[in-house]
N, C-alpha and C. Protein backbone atom coordinates (compact mmCIF):
# COMPACT_ATOMS: atom_id res chain seq x y z
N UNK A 1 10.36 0.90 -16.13
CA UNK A 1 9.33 0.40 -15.24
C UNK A 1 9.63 -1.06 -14.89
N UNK A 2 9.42 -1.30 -13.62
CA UNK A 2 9.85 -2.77 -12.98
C UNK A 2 8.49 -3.74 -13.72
N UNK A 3 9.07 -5.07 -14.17
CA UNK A 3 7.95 -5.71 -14.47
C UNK A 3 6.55 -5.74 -13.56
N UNK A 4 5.68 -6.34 -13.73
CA UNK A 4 4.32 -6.30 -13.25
C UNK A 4 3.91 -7.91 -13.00
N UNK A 5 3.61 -8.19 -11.73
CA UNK A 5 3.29 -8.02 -10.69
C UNK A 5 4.26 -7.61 -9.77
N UNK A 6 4.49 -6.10 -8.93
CA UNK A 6 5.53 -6.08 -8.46
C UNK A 6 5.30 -5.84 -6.88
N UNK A 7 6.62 -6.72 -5.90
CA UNK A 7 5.96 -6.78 -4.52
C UNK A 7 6.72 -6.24 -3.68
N UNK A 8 6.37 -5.59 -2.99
CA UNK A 8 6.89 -4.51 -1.88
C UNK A 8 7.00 -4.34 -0.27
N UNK A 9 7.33 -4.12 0.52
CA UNK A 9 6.91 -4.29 1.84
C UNK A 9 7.65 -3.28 2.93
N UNK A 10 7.27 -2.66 3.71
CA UNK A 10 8.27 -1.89 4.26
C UNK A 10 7.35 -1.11 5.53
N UNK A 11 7.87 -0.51 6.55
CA UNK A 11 7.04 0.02 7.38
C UNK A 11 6.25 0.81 7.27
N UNK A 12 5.27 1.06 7.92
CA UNK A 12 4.86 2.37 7.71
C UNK A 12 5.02 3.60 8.34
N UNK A 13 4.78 4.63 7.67
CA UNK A 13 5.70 5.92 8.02
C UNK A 13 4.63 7.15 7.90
N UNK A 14 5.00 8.18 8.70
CA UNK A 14 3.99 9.95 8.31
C UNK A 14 4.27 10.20 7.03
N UNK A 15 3.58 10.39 6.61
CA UNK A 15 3.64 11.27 5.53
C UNK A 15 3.58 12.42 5.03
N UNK A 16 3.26 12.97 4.13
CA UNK A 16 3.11 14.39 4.30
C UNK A 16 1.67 15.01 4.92
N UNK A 17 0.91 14.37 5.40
CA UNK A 17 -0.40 14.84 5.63
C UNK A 17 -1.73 15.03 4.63
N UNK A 18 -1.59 14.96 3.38
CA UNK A 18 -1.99 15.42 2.46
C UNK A 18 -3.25 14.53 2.41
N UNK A 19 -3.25 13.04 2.58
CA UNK A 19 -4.32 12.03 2.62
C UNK A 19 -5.03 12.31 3.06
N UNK A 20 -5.19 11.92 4.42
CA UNK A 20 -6.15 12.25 5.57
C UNK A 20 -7.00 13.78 5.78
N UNK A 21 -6.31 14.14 5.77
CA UNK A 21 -6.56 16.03 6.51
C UNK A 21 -7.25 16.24 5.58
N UNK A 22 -6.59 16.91 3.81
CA UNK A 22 -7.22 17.70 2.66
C UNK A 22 -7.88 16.68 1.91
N UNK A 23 -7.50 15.07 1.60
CA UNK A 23 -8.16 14.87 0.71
C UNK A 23 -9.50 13.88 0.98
N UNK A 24 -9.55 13.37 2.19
CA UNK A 24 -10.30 12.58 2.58
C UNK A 24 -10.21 10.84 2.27
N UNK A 25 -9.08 10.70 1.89
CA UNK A 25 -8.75 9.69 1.11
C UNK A 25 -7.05 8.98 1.86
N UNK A 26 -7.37 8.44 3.52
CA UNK A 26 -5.91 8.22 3.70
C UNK A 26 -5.27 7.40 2.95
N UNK A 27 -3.81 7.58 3.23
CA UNK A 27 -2.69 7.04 2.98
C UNK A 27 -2.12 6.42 3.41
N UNK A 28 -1.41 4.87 3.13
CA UNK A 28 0.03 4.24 4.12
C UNK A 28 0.80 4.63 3.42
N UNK A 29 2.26 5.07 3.92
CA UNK A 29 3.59 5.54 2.98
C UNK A 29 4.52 4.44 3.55
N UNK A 30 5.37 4.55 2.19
CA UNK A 30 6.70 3.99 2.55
C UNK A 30 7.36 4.09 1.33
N UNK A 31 8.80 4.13 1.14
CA UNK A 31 10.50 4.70 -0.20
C UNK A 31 9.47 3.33 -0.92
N UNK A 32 9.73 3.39 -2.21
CA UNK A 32 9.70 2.19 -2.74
C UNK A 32 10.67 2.84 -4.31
N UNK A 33 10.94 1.12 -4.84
CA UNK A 33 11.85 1.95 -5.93
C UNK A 33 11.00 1.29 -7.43
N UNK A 34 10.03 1.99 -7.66
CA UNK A 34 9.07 1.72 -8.74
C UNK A 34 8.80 2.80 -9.94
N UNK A 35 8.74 2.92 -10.89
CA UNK A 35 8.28 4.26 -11.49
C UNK A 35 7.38 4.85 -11.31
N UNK A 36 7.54 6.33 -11.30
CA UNK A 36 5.89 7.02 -10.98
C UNK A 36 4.71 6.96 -12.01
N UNK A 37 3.87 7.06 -11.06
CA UNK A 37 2.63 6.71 -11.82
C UNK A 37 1.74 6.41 -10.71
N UNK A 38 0.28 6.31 -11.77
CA UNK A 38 -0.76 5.55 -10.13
C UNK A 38 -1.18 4.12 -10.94
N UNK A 39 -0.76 3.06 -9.30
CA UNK A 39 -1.04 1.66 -9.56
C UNK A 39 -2.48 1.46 -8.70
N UNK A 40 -2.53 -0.20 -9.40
CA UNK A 40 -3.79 -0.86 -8.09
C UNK A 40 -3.34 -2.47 -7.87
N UNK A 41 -3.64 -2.30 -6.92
CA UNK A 41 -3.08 -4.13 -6.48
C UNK A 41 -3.69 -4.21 -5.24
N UNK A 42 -2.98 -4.96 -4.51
CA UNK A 42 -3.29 -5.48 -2.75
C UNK A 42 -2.71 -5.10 -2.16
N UNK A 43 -3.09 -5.13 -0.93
CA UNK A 43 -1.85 -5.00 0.39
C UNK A 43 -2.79 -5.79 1.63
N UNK A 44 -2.27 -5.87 2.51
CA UNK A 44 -2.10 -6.28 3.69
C UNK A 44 -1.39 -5.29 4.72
N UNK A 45 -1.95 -5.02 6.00
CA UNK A 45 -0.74 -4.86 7.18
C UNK A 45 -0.65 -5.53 8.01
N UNK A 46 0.56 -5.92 8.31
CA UNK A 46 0.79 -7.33 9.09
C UNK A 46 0.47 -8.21 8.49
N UNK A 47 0.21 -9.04 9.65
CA UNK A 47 -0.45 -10.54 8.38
C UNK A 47 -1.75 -10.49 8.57
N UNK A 48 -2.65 -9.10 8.63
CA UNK A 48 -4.04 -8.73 8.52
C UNK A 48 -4.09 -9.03 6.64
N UNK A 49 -5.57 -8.88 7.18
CA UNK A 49 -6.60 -9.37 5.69
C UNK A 49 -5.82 -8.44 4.99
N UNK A 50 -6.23 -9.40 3.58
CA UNK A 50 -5.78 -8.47 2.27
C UNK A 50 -6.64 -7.79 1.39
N UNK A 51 -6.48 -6.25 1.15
CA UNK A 51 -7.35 -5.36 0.41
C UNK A 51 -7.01 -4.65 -0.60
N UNK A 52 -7.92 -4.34 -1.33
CA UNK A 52 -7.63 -3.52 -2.98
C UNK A 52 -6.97 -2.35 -2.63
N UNK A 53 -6.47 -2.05 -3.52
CA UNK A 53 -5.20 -0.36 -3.30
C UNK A 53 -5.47 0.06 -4.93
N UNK A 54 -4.71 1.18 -4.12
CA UNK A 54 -4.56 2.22 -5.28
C UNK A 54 -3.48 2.92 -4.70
N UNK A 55 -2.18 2.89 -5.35
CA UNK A 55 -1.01 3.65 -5.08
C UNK A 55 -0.71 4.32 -5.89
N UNK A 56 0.14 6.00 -5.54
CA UNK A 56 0.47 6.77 -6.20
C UNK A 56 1.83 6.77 -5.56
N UNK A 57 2.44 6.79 -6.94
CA UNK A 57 4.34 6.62 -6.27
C UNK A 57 5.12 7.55 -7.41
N UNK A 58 5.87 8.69 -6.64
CA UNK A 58 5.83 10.33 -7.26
C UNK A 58 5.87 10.74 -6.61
N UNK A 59 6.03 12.37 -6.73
CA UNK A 59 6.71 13.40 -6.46
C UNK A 59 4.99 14.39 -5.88
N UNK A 60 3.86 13.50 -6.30
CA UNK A 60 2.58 14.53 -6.35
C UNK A 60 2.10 15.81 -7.14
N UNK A 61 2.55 15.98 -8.30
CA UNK A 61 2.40 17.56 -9.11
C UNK A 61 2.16 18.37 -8.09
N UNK A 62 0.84 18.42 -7.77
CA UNK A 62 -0.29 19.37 -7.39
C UNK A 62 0.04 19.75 -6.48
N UNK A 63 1.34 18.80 -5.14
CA UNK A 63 1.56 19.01 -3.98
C UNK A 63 2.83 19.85 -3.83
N UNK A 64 3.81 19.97 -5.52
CA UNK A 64 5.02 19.84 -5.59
C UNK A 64 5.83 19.23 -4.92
N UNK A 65 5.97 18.11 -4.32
CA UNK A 65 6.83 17.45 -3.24
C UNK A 65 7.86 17.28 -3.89
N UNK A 66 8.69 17.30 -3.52
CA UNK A 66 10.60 17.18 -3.76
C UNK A 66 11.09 16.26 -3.26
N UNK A 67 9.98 15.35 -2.97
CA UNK A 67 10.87 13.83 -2.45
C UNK A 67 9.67 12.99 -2.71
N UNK A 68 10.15 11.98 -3.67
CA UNK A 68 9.12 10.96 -4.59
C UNK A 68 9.07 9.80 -3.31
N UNK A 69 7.56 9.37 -3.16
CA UNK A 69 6.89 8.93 -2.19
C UNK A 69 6.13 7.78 -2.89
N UNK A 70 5.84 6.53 -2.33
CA UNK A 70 5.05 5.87 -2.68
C UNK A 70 3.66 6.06 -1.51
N UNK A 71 1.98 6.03 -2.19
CA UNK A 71 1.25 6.42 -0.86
C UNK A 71 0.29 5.88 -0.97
N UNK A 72 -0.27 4.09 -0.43
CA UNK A 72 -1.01 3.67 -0.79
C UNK A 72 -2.15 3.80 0.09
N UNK A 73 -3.09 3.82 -1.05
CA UNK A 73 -4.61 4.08 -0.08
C UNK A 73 -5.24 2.73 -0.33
N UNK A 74 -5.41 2.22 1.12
CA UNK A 74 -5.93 0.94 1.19
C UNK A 74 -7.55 1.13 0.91
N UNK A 75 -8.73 -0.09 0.39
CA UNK A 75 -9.83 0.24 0.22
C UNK A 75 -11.20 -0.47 1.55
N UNK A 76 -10.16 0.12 2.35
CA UNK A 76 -10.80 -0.68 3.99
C UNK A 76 -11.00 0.82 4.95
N UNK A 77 -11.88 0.41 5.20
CA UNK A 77 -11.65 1.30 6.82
C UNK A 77 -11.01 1.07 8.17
N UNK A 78 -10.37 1.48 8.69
CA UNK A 78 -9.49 0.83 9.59
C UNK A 78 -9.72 1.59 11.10
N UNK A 79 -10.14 0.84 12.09
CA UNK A 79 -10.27 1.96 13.32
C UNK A 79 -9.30 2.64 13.97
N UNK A 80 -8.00 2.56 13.20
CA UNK A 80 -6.97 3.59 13.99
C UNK A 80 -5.74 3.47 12.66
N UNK A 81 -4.38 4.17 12.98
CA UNK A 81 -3.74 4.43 12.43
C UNK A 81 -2.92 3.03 12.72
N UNK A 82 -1.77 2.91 11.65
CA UNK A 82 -1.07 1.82 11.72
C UNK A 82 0.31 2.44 11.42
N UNK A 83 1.07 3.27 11.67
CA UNK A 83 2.15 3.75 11.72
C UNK A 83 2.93 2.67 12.03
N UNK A 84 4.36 2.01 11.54
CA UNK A 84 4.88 1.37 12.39
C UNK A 84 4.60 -0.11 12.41
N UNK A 85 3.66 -0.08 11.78
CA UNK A 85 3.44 -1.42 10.63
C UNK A 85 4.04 -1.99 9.82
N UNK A 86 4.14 -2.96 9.51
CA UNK A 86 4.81 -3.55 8.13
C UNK A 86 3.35 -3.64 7.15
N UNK A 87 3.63 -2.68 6.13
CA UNK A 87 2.23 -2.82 4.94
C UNK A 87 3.06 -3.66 3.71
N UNK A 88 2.44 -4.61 3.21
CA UNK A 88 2.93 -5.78 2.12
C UNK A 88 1.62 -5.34 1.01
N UNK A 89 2.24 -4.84 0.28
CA UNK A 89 2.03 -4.60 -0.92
C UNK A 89 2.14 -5.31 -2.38
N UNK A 90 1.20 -5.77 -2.98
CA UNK A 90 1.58 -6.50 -4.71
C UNK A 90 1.25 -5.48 -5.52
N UNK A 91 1.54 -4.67 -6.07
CA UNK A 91 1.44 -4.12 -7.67
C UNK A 91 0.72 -4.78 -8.77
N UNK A 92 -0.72 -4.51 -9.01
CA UNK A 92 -0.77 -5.37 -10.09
C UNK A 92 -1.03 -4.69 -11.47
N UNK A 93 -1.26 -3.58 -11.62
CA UNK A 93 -0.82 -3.17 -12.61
C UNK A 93 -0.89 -1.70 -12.53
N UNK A 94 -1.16 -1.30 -14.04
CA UNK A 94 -0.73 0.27 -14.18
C UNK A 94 -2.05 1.40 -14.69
N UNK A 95 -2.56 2.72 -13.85
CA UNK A 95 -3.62 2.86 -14.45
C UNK A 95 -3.28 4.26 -15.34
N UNK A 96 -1.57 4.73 -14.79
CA UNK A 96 -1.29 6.25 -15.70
C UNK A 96 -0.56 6.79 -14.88
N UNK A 97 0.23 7.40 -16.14
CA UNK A 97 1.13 9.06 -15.10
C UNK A 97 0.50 9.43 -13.94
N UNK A 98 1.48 10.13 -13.46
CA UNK A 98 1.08 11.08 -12.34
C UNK A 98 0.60 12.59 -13.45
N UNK A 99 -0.07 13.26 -12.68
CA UNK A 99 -0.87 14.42 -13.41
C UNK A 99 -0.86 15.33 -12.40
N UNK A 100 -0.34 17.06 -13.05
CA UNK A 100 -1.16 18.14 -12.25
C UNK A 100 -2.37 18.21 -12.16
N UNK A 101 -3.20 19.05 -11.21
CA UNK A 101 -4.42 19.45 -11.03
C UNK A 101 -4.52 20.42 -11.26
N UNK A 102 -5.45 21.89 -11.21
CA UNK A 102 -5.50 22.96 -11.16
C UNK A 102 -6.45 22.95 -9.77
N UNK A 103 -7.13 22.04 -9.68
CA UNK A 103 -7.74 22.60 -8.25
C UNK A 103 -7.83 21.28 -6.95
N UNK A 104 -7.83 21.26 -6.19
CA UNK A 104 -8.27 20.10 -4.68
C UNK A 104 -9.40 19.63 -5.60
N UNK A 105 -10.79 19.86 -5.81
CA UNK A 105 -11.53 19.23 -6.43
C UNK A 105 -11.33 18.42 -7.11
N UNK A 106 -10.31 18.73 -8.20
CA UNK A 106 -10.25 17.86 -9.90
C UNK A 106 -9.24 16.71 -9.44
N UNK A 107 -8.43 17.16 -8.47
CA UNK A 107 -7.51 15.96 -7.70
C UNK A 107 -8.43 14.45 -6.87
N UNK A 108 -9.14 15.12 -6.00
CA UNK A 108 -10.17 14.32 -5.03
C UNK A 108 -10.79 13.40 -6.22
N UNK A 109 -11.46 14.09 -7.39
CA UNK A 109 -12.49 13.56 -8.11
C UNK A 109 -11.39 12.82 -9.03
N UNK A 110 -10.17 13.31 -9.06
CA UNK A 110 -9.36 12.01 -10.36
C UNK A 110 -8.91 10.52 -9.54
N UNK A 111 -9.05 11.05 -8.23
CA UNK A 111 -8.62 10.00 -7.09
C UNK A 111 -9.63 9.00 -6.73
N UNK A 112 -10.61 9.57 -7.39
CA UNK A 112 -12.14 8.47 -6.69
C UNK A 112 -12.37 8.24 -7.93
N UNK A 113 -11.87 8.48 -9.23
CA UNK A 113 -11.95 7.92 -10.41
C UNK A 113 -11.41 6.62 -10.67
N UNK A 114 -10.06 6.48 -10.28
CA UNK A 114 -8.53 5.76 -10.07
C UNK A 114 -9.18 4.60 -9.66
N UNK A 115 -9.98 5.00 -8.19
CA UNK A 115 -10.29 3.73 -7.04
C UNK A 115 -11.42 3.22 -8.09
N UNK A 116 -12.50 3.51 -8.77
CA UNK A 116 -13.35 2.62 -8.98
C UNK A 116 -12.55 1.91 -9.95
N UNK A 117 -12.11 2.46 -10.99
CA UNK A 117 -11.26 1.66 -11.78
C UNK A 117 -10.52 0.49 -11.35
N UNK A 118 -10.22 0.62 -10.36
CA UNK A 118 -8.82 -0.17 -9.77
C UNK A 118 -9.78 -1.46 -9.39
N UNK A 119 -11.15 -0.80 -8.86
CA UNK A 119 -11.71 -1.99 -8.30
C UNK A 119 -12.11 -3.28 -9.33
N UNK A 120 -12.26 -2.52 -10.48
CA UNK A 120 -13.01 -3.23 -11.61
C UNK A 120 -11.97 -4.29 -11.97
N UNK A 121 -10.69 -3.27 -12.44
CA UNK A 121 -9.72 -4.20 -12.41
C UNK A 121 -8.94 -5.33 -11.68
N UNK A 122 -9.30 -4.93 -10.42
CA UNK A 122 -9.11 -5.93 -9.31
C UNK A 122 -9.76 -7.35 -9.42
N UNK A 123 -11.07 -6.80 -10.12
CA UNK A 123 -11.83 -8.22 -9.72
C UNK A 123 -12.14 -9.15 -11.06
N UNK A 124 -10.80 -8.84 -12.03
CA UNK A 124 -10.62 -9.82 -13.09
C UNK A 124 -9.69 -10.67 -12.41
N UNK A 125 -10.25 -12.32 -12.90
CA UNK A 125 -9.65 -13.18 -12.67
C UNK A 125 -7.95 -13.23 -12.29
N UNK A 126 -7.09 -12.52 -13.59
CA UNK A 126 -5.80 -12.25 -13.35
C UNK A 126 -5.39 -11.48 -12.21
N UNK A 127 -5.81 -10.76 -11.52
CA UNK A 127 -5.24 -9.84 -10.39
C UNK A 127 -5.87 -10.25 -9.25
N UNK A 128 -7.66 -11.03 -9.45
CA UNK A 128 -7.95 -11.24 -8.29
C UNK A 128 -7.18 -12.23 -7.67
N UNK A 129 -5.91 -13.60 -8.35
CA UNK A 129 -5.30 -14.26 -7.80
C UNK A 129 -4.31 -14.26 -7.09
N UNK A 130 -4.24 -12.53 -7.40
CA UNK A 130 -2.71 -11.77 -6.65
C UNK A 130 -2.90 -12.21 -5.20
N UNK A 131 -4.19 -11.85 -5.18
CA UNK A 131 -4.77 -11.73 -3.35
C UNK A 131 -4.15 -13.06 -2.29
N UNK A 132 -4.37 -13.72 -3.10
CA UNK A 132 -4.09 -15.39 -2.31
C UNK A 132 -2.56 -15.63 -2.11
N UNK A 133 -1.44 -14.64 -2.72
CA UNK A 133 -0.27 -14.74 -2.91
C UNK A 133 0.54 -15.36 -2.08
N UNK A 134 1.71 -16.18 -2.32
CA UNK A 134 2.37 -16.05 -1.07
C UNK A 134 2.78 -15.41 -0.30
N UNK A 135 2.96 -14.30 -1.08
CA UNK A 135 3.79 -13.12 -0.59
C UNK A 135 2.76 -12.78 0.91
N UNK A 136 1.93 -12.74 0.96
CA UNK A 136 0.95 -12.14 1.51
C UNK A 136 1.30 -13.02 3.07
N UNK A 137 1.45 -14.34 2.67
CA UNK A 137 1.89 -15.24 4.07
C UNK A 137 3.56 -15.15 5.08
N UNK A 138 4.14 -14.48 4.50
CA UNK A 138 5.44 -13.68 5.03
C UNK A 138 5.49 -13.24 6.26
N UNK A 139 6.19 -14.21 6.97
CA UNK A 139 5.72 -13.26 9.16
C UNK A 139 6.13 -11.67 8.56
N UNK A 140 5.80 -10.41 9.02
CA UNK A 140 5.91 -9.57 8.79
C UNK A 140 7.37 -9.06 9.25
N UNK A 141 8.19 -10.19 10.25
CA UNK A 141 9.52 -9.11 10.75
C UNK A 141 10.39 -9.39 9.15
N UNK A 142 9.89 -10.03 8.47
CA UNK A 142 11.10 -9.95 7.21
C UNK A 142 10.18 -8.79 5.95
N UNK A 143 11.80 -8.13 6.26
CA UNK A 143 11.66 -6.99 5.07
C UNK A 143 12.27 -6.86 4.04
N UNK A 144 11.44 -6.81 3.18
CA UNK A 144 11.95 -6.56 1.68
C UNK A 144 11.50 -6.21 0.88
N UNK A 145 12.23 -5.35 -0.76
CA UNK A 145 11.93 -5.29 -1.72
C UNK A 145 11.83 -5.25 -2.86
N UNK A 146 10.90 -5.64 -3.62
CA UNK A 146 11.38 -6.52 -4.86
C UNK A 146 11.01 -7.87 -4.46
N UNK A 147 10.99 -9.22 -5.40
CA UNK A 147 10.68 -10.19 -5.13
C UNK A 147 11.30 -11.35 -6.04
């Protein structure tokens, strides 16, 4: 596992559909090279405001996907899609494996488990300082990852 706080940035891309459509819970995607598991940190798109996340970066059990995805769900509402974006991402820490489900339900409900958690954790002193980062001030045409 890459140390912690870890920072990321890369376009955004389709995904498999799985966010939006079945779970009610969209997604920004983009490759990242992190271990799987589900994180929570910040992001930004563009050099728009910065908001709490919850990323799952894996393969998805439940979805079987065969190509490990990072898929962060920002904790904003946004009035349109941002495909084609640069999303800047901080990692701030770790909340667990990736896990099968047996049903869409137990998935949705481990996913809205994740987010309150993430929030709680967000808003300790140590992670809430992630937010202010530099990283976050980066014109968006520079890409990179790792930091």
């Amino acid at each position: 596992m890459k140390p912690l706080p870890y920072f990321c940035r890369g376009e955004v891309v389709r995904g498999f559909g799985h966010g939006s459509k079945q779970l009610g819970i969209p997604t920004a995607n983009f490759p990242a090279d992190v271990s799987a598991g589900i994180y929570y940190g910040w992001a930004s798109v563009g050099t728009g405001e910065v908001h709490k996340v919850v990323v799952s970066i894996g393969w998805n059990p439940y979805y079987k996907n065969t190509k490990k995805s990072m898929e962060t769900h920002i904790m904003h509402t946004f009035k349109e899609d941002f495909y084609g974006e640069i999303l800047n991402v901080a990692i701030a820490g770790y909340l667990g494996p990736e896990k099968n489900f047996d049903s869409l339900e137990s998935l949705i409900s481990a996913i809205q488990g994740d987010i309150e958690e993430a929030k709680k954790r967000l808003d300790l002193p140590e992670h809430l300082k992630l937010k202010e980062d530099n990283f976050f001030q980066v014109p968006k045409s520079k890409i990179m990852n790792g930091h």
